[in-house]
PDB file of N, CA and C in Angstrom:
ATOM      1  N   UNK A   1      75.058  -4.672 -20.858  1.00  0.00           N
ATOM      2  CA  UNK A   1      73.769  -5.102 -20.372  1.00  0.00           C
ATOM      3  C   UNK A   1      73.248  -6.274 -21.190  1.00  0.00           C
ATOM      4  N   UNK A   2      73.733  -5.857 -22.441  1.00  0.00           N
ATOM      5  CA  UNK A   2      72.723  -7.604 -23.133  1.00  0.00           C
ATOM      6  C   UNK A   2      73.552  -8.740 -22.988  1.00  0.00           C
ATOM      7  N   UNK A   3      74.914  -8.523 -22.699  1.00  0.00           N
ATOM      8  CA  UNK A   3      75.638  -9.664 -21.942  1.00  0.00           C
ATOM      9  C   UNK A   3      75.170 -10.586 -21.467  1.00  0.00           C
ATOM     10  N   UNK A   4      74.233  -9.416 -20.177  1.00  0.00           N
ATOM     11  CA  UNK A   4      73.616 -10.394 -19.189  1.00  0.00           C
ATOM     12  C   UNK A   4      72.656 -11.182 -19.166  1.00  0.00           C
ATOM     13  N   UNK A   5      71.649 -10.461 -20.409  1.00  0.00           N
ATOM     14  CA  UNK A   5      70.823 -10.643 -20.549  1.00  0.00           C
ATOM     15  C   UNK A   5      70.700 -12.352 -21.528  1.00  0.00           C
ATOM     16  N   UNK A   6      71.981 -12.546 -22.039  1.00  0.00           N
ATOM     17  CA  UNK A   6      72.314 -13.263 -22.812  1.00  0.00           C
ATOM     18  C   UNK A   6      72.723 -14.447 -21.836  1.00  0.00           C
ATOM     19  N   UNK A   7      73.420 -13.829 -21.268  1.00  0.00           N
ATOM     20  CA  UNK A   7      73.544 -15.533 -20.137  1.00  0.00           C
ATOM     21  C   UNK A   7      72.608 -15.694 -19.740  1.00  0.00           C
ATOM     22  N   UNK A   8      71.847 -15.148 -19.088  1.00  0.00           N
ATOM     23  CA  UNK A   8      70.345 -15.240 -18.348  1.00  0.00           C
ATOM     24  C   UNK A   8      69.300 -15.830 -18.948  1.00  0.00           C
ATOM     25  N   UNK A   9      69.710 -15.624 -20.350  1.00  0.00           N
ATOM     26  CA  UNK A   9      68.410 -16.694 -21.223  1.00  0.00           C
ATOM     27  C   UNK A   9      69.064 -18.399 -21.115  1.00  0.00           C
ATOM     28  N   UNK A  10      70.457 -18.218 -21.449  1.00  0.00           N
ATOM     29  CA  UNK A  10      71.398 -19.566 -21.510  1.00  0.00           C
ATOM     30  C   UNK A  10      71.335 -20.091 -20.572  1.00  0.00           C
ATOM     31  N   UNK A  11      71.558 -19.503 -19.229  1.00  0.00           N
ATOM     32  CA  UNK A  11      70.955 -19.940 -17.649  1.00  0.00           C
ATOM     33  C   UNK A  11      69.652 -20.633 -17.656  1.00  0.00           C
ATOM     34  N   UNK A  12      68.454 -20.068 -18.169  1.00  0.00           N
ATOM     35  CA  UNK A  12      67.090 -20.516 -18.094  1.00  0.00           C
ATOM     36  C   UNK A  12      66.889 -21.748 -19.148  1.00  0.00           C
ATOM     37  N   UNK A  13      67.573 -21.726 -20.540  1.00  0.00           N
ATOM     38  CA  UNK A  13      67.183 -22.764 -21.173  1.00  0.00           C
ATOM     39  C   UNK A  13      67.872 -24.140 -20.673  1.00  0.00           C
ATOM     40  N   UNK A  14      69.094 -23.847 -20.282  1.00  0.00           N
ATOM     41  CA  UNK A  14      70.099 -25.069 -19.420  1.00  0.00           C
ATOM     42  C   UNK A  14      69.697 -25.708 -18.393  1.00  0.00           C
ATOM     43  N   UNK A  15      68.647 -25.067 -17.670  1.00  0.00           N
ATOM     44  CA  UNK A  15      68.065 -25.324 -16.417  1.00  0.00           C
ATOM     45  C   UNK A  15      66.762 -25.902 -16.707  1.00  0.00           C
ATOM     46  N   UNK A  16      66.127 -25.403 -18.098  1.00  0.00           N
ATOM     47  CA  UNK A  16      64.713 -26.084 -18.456  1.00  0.00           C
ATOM     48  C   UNK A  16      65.471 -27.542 -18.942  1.00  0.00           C
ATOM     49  N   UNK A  17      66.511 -27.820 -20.185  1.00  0.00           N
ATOM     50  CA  UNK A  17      66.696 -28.664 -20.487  1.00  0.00           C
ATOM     51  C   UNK A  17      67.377 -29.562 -19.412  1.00  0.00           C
ATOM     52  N   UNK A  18      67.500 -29.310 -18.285  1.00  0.00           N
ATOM     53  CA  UNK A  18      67.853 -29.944 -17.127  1.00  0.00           C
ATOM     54  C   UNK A  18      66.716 -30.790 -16.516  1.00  0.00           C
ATOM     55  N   UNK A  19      65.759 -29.943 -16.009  1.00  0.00           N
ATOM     56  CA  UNK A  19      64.683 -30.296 -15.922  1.00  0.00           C
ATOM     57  C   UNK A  19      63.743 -31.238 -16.434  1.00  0.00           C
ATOM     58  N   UNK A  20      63.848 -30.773 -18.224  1.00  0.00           N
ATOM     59  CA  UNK A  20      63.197 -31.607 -18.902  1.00  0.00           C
ATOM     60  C   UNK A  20      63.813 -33.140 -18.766  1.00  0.00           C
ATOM     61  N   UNK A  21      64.870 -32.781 -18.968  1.00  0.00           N
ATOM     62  CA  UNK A  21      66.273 -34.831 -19.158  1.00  0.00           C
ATOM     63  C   UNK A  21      65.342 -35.499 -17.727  1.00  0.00           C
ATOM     64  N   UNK A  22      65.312 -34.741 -16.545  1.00  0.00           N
ATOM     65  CA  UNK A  22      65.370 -35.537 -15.559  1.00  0.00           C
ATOM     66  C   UNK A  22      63.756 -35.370 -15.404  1.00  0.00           C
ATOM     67  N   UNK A  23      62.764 -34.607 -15.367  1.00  0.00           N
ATOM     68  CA  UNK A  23      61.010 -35.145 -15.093  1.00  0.00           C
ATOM     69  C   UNK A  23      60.551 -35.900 -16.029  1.00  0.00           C
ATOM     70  N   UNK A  24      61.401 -35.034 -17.424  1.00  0.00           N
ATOM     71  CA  UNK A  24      60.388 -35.782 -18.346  1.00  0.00           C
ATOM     72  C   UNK A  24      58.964 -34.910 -18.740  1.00  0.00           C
ATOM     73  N   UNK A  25      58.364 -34.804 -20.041  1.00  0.00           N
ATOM     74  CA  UNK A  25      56.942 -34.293 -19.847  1.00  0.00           C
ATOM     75  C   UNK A  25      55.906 -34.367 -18.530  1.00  0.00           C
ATOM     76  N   UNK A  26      54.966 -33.009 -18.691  1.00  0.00           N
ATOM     77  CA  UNK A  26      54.237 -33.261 -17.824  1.00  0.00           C
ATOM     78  C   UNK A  26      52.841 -34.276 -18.469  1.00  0.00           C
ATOM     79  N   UNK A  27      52.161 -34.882 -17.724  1.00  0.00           N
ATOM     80  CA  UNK A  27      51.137 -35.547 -18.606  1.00  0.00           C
ATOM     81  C   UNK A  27      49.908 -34.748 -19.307  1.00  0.00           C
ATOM     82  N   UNK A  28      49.081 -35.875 -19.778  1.00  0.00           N
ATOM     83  CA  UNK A  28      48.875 -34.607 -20.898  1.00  0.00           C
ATOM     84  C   UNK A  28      47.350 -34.282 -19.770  1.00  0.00           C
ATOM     85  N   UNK A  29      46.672 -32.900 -20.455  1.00  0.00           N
ATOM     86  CA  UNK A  29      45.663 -32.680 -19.431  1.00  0.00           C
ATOM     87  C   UNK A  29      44.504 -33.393 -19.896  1.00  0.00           C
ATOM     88  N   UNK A  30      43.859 -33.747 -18.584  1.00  0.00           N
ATOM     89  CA  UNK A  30      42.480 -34.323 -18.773  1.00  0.00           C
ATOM     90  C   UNK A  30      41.013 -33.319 -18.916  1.00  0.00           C
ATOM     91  N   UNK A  31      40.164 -33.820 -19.838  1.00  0.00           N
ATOM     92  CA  UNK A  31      38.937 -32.892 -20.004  1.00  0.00           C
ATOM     93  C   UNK A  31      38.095 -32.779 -18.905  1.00  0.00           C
ATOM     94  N   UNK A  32      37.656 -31.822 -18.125  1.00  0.00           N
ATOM     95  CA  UNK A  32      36.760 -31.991 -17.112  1.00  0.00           C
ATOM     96  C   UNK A  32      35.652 -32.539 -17.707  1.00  0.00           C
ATOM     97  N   UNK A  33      35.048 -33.093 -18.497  1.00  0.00           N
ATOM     98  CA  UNK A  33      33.762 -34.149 -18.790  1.00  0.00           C
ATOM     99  C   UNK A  33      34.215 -35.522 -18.527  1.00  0.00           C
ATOM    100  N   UNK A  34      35.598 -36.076 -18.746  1.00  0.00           N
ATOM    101  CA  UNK A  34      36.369 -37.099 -18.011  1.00  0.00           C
ATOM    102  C   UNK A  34      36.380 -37.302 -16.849  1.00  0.00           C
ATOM    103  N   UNK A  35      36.380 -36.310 -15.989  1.00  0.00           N
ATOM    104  CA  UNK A  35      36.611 -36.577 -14.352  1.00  0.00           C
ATOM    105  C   UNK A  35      35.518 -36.506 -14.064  1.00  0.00           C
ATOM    106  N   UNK A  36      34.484 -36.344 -14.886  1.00  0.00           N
ATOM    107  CA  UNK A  36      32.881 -36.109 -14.077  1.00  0.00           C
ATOM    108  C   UNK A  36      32.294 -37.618 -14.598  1.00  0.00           C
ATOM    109  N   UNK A  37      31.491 -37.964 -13.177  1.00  0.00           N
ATOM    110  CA  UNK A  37      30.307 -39.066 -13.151  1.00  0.00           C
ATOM    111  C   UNK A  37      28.941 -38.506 -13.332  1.00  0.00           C
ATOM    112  N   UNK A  38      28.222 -38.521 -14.132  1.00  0.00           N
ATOM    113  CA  UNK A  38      26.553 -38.058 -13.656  1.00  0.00           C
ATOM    114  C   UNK A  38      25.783 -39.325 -13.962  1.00  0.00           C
ATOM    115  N   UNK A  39      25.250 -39.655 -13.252  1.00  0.00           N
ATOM    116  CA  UNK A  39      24.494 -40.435 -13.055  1.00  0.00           C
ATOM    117  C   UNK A  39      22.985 -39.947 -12.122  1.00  0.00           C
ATOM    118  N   UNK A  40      21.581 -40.906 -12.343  1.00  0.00           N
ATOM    119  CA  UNK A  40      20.672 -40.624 -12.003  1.00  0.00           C
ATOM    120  C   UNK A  40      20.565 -39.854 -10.716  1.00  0.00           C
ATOM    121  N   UNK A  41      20.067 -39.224  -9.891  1.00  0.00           N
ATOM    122  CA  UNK A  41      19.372 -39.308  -8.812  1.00  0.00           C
ATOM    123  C   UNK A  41      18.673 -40.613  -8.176  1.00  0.00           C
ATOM    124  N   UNK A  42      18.318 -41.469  -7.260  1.00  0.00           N
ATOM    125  CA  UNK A  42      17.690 -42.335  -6.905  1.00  0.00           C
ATOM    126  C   UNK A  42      16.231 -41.684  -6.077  1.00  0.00           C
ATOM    127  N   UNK A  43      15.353 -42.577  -6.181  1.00  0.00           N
ATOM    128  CA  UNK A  43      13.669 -41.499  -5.875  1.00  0.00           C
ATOM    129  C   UNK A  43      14.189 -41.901  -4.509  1.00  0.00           C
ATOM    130  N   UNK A  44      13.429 -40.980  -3.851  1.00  0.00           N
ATOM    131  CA  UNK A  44      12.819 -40.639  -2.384  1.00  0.00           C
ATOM    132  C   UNK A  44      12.431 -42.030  -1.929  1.00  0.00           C
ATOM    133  N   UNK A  45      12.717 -42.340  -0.553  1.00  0.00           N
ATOM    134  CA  UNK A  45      11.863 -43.263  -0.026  1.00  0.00           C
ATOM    135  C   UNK A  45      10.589 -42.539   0.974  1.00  0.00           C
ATOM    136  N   UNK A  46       9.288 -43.300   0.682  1.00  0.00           N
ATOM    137  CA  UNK A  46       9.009 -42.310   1.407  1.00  0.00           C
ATOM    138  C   UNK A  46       8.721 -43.182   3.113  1.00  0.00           C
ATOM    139  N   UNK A  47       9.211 -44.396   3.104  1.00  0.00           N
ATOM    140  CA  UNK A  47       8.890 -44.787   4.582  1.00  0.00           C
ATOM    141  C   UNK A  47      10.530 -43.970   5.283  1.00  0.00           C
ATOM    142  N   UNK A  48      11.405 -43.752   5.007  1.00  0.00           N
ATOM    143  CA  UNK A  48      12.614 -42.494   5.487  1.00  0.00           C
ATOM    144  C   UNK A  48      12.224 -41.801   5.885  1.00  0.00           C
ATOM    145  N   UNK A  49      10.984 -40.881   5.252  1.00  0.00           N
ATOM    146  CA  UNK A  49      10.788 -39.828   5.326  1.00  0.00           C
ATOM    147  C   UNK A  49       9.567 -39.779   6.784  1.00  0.00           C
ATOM    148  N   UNK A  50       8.826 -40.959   7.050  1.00  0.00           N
ATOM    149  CA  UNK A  50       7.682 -40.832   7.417  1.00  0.00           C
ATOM    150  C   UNK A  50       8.055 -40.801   8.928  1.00  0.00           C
ATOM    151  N   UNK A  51       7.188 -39.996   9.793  1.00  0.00           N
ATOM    152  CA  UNK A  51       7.322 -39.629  11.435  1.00  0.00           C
ATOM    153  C   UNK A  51       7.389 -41.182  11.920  1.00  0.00           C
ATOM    154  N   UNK A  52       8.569 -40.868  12.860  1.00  0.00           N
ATOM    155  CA  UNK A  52       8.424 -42.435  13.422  1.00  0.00           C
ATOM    156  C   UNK A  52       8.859 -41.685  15.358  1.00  0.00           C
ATOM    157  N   UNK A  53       7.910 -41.645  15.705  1.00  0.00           N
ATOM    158  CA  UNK A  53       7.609 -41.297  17.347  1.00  0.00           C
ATOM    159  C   UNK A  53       8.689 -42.097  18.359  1.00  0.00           C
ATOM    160  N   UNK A  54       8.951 -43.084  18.279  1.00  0.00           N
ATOM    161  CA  UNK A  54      10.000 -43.839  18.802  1.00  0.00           C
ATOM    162  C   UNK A  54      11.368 -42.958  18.655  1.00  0.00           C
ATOM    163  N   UNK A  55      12.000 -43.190  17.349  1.00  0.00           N
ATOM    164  CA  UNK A  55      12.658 -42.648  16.707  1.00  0.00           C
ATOM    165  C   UNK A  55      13.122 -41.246  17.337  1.00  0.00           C
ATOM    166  N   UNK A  56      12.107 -40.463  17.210  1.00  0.00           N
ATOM    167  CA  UNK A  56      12.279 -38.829  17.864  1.00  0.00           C
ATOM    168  C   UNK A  56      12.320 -38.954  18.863  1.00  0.00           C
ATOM    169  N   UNK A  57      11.976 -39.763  19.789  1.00  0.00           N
ATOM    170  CA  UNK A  57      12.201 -39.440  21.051  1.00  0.00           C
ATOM    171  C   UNK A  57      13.450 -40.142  21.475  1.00  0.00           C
ATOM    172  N   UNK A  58      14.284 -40.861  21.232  1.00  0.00           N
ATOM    173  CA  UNK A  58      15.776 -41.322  20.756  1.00  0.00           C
ATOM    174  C   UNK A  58      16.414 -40.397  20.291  1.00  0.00           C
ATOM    175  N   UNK A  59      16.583 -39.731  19.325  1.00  0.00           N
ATOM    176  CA  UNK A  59      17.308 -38.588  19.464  1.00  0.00           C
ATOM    177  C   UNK A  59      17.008 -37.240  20.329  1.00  0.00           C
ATOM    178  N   UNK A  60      15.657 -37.319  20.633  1.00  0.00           N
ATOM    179  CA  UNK A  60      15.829 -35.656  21.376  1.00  0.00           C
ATOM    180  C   UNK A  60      16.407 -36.236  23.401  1.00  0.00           C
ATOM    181  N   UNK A  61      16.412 -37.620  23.461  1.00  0.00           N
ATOM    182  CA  UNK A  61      16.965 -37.840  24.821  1.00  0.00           C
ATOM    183  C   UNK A  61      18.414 -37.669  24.497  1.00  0.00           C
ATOM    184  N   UNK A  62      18.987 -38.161  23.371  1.00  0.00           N
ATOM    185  CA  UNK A  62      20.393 -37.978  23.239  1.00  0.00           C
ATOM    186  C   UNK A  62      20.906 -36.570  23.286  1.00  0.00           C
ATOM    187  N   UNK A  63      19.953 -35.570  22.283  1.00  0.00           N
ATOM    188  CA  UNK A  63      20.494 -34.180  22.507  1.00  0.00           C
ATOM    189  C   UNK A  63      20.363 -33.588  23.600  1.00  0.00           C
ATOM    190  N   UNK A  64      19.370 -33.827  24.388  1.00  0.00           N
ATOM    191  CA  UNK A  64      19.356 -33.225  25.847  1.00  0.00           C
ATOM    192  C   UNK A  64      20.508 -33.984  27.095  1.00  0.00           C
ATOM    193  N   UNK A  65      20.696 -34.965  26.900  1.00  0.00           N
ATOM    194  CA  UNK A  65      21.704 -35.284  27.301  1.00  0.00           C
ATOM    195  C   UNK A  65      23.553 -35.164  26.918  1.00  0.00           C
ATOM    196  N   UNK A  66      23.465 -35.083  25.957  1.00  0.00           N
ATOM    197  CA  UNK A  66      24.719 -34.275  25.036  1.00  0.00           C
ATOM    198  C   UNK A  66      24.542 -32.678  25.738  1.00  0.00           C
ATOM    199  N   UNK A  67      23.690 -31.660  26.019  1.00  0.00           N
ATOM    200  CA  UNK A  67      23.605 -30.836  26.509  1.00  0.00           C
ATOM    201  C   UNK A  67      23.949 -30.499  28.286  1.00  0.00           C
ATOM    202  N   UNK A  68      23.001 -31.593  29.010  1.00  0.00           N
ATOM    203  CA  UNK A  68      23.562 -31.381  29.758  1.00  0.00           C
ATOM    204  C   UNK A  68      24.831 -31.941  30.495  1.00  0.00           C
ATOM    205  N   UNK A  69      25.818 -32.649  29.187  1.00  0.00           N
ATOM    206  CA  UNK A  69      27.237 -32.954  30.058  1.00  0.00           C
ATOM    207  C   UNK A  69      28.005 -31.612  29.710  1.00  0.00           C
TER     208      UNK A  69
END
């Protein structure tokens, strides 16, 4: 039994050092504070925000028409 067990390690390291010759290391890992951007928020506009009557009635003809096709 430890025969096998003995090729089976020789199997696995032959196959890592196989591996290794031909990928090569993996790269090294990056810190997730690296891959992150934070930056501000930008303020509110508030003319975006403000009722524009035209506007609504442009989209609610589109949704009622999107509805009834």
């Amino acid at each position: 039994m430890e025969d096998r067990n003995t090729q089976d390690k020789k199997t696995q390291d032959n196959g890592a050092a196989m591996r290794r010759a031909r990928f090569g290391a993996l790269p090294e890992r990056i810190a997730y504070e690296d891959m992150v951007e934070t930056k501000p928020a930008s303020p509110r506009d508030p003319a975006r925000d403000a009722y524009d009557p035209e506007g609504a009635t442009n989209r609610l003809s589109c949704l009622a028409w999107d509805l009834a096709l």
